[in-house]
Protein backbone atom coordinates (compact mmCIF):
# COMPACT_ATOMS: atom_id res chain seq x y z
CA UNK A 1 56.07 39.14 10.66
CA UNK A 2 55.11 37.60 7.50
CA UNK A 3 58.05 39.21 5.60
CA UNK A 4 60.72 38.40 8.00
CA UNK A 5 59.54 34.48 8.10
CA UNK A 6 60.01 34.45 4.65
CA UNK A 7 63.11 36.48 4.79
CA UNK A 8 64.68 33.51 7.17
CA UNK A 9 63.15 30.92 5.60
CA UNK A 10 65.22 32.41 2.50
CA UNK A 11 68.63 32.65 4.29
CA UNK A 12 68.52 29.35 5.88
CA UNK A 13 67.79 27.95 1.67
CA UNK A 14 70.80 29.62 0.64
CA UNK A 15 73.12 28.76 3.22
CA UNK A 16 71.85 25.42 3.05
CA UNK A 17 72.90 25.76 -0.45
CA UNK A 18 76.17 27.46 0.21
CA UNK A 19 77.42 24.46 2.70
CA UNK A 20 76.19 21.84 0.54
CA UNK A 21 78.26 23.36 -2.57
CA UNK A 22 81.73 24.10 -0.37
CA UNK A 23 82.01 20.91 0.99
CA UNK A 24 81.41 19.89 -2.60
CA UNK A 25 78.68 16.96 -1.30
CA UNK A 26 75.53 15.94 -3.73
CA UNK A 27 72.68 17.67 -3.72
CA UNK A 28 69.84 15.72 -3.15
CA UNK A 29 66.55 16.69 -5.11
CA UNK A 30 63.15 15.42 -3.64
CA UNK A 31 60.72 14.61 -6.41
CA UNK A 32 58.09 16.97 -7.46
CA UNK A 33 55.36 16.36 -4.95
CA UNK A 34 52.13 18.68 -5.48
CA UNK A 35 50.39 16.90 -2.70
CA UNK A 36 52.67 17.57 -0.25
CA UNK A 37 54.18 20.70 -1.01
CA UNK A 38 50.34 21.81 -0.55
CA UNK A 39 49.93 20.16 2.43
CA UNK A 40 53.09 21.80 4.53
CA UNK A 41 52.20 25.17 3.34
CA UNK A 42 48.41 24.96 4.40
CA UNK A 43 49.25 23.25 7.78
CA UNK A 44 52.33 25.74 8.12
CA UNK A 45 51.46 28.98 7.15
CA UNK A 46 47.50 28.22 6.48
CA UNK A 47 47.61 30.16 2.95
CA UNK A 48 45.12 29.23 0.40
CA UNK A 49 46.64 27.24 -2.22
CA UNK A 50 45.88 28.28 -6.22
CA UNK A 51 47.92 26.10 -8.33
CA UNK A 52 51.72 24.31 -7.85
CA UNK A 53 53.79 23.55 -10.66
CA UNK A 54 57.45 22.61 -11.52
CA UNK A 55 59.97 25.78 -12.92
CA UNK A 56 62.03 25.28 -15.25
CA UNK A 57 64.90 25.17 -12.79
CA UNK A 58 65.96 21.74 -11.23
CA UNK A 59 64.08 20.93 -7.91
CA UNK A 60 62.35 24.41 -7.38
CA UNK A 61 57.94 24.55 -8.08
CA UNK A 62 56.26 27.65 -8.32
CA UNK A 63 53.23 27.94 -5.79
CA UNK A 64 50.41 30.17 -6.51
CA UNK A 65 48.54 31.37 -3.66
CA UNK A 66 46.18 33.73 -1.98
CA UNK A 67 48.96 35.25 -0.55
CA UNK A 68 50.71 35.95 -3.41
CA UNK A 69 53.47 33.87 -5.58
CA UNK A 70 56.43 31.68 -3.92
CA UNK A 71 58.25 29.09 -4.49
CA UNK A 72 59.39 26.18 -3.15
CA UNK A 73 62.00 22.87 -3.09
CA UNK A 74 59.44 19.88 -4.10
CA UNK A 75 58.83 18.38 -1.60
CA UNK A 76 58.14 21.25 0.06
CA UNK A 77 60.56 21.76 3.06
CA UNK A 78 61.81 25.00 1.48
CA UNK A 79 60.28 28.53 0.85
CA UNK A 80 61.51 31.61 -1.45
CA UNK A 81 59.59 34.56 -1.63
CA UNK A 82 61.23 36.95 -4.58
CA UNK A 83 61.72 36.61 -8.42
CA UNK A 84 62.80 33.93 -10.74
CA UNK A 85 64.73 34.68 -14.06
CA UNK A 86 66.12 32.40 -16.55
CA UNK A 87 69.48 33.52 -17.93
CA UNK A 88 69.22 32.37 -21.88
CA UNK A 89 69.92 35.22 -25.00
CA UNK A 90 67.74 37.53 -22.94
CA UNK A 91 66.94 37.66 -19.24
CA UNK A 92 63.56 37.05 -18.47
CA UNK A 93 61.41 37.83 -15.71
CA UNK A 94 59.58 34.28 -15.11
CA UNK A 95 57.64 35.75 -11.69
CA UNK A 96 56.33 38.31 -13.65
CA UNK A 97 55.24 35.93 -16.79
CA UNK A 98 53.19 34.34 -13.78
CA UNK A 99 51.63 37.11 -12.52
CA UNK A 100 50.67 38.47 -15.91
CA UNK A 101 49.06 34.63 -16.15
CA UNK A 102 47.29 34.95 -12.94
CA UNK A 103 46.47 38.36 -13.51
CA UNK A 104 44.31 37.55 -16.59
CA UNK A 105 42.93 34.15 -15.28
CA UNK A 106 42.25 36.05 -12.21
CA UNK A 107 40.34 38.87 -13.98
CA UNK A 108 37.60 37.49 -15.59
CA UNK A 109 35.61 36.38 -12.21
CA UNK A 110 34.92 40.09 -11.97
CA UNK A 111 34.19 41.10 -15.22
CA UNK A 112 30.33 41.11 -14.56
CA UNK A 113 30.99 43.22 -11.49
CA UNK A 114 33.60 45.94 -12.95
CA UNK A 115 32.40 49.39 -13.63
CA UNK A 116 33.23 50.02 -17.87
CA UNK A 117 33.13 53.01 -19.37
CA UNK A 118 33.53 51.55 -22.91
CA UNK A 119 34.66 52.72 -26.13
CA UNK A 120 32.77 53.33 -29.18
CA UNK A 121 35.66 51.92 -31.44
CA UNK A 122 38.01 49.72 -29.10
CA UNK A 123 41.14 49.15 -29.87
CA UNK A 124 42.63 48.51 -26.25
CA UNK A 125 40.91 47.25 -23.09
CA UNK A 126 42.77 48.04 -19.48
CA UNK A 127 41.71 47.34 -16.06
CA UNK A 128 42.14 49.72 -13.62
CA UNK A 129 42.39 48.74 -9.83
CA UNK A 130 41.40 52.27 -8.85
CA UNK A 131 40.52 54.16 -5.07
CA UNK A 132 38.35 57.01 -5.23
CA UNK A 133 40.47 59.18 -3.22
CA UNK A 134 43.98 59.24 -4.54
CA UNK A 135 44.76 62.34 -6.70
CA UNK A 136 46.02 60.31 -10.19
CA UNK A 137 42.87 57.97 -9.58
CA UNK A 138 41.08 60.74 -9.76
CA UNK A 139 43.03 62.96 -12.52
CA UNK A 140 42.53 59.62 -14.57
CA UNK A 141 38.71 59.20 -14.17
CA UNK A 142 38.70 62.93 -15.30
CA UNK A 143 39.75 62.31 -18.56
CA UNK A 144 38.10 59.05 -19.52
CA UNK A 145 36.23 60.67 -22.42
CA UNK A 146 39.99 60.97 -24.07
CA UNK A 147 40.66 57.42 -23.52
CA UNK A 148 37.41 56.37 -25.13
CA UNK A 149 38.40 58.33 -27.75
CA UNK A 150 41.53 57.15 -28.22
CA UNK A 151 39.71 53.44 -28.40
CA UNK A 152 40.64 52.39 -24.95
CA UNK A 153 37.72 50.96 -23.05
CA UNK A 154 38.71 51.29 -19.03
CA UNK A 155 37.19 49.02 -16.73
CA UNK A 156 37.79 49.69 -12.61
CA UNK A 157 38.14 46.97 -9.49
CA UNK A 158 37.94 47.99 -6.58
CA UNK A 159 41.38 49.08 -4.43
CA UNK A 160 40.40 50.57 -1.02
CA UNK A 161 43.87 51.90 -0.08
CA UNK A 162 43.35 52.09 3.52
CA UNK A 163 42.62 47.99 3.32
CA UNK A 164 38.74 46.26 4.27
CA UNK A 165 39.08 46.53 7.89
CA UNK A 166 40.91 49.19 10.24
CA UNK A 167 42.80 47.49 13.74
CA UNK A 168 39.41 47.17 16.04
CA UNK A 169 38.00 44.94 13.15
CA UNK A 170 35.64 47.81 11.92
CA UNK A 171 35.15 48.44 7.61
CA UNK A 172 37.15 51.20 6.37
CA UNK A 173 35.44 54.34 5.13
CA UNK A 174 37.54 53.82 2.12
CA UNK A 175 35.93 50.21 2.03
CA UNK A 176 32.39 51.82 2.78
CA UNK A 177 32.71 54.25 0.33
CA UNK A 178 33.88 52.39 -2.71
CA UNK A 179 30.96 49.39 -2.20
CA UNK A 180 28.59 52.64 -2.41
CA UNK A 181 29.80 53.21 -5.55
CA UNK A 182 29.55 49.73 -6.53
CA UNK A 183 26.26 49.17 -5.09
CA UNK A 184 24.46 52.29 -6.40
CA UNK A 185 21.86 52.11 -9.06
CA UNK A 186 23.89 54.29 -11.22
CA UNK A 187 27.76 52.97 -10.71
CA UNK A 188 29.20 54.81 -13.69
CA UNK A 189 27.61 58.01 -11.86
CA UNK A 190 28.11 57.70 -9.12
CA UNK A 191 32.06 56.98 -9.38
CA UNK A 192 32.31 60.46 -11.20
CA UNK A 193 30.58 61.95 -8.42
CA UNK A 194 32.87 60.43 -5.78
CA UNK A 195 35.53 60.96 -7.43
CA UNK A 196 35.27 64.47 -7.29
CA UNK A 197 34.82 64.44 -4.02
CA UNK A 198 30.68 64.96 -4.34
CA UNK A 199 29.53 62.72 -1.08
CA UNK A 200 27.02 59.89 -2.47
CA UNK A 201 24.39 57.89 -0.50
CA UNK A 202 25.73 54.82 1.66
CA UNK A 203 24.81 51.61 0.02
CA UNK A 204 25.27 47.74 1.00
CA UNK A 205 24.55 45.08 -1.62
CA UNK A 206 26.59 41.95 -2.11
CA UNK A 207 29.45 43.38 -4.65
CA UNK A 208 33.31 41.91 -4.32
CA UNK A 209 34.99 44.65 -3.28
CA UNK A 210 36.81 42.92 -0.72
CA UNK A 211 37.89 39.93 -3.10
CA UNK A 212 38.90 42.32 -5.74
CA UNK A 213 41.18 44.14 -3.12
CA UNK A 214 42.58 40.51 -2.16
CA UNK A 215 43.13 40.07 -5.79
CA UNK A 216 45.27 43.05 -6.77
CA UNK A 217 47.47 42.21 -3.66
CA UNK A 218 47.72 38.18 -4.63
CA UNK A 219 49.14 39.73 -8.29
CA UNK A 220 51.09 42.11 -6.93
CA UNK A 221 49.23 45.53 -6.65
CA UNK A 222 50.00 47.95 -3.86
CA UNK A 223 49.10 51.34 -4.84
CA UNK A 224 46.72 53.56 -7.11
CA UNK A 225 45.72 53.42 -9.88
CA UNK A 226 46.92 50.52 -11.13
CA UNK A 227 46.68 49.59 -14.91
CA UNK A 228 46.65 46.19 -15.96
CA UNK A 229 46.59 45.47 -19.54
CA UNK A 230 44.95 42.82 -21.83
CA UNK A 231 48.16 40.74 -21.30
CA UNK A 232 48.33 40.81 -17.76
CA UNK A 233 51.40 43.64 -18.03
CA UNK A 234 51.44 45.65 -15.02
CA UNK A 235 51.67 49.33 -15.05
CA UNK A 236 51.85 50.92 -11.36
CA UNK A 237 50.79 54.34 -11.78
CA UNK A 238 48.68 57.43 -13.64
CA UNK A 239 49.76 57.00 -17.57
CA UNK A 240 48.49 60.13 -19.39
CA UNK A 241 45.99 59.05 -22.55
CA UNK A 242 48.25 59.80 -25.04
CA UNK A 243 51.48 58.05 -24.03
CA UNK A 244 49.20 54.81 -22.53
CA UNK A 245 47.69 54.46 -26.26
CA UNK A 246 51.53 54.23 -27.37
CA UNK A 247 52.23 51.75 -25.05
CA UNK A 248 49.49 49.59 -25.99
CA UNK A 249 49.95 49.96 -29.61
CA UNK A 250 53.59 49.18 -28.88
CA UNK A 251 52.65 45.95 -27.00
């Protein structure tokens, strides 16, 4: 439903833009209006608002949000949801210079609750939003002595594929399991163990599992593992130890 909003509210911005342009009438820009921009999207779609800010193209503000990142006209009467580019000597991805912002800003709120396994001689830190199920979470997490040794130190969030909470309302098992592993006395054990596939005891503390989910989905992370680098680059996916050091050192 979300999607489809957006997907209108996109359509009706273009053709607005279409029919202004044929009939070759003046476009009107509103002045940037933070304020109010924030104010229609909390009292219209009641999404948390992180930061709003102009884009380098005329009359359209990037809004940062708990929902993820969209833009808008300023004063706030039009919605986008995709990706911005500017069109100079080189295309650039301006959504994703965002992200990679957000991403790194975003980060260090849970650096006191990620599990590290940390290299001896680092040359390369990556954070890893990581399930305990999924079969390249787990081939990863099974050679994390190479990646030390290779200088990358690996720290995990939390990603509970299945979501926090199932239809009737009730915490997933992937949810339960994961703040187990977060919770236990010995986290960088106990995440082995789970991982493969050794059952460890149920545990409830006060650990942000569910905020770190909400946080790989506000920067744009939908599957496992996920690597995010020092940068804020995002790399979907398993990356064997070898060819991620290359990347890194190519960054």
């Amino acid at each position: 439903m979300f999607i489809k909003f957006f997907t209108v509210i996109f359509t009706l911005f273009v053709s607005a833009s279409t029919i202004a342009i044929g009939q070759n009438s003046p476009v009107n820009i509103a002045s940037f209006n933070a304020k109010q921009i924030k104010t229609k999207l909390i009292t219209t779609l009641g999404v948390e608002i992180i930061d709003v800010k102009k884009t380098p193209m005329a009359g359209l503000a990037e809004v940062a949000t708990n929902q993820g990142l969209f833009y808008t006209s300023f004063d706030g009467e039009y919605l986008i949801q995709g990706k911005l580019y500017s069109l100079g000597k080189e295309v650039a991805n301006l959504t994703e210079k965002s992200l990679a912002y957000f991403r790194v800003t975003g980060m260090e709120r849970f650096e006191d609750d990620m599990i590290v396994f940390q290299a001896k001689i680092e040359k390369h830190v990556i954070t890893v939003f990581s399930d305990i199920t999924c079969e390249y979470c787990r081939k990863l997490h099974s050679q994390i002595d190479e990646y030390n040794d290779l200088g990358i130190t690996v720290r995990y969030l939390a990603y509970p594929r299945a979501g926090i909470k199932d239809k009737d309302g009730a915490f997933t098992d992937g949810f339960k399991n994961l703040r187990s592993v977060w919770c236990s006395e010995d986290p960088h054990k106990a995440i082995t163990q789970a991982k493969l596939g050794v059952s460890i005891p149920s545990r409830v503390c006060d650990k942000p599992i569910a905020e770190e989910f909400s946080f790989g989905r506000q920067v744009g992370v939908n599957s496992t593992p996920t690597i995010i680098t020092k940068d804020g680059t995002m790399m979907p996916g398993y990356r064997d130890p070898s060819d991620l050091f290359k990347i890194l050192e190519s960054m």
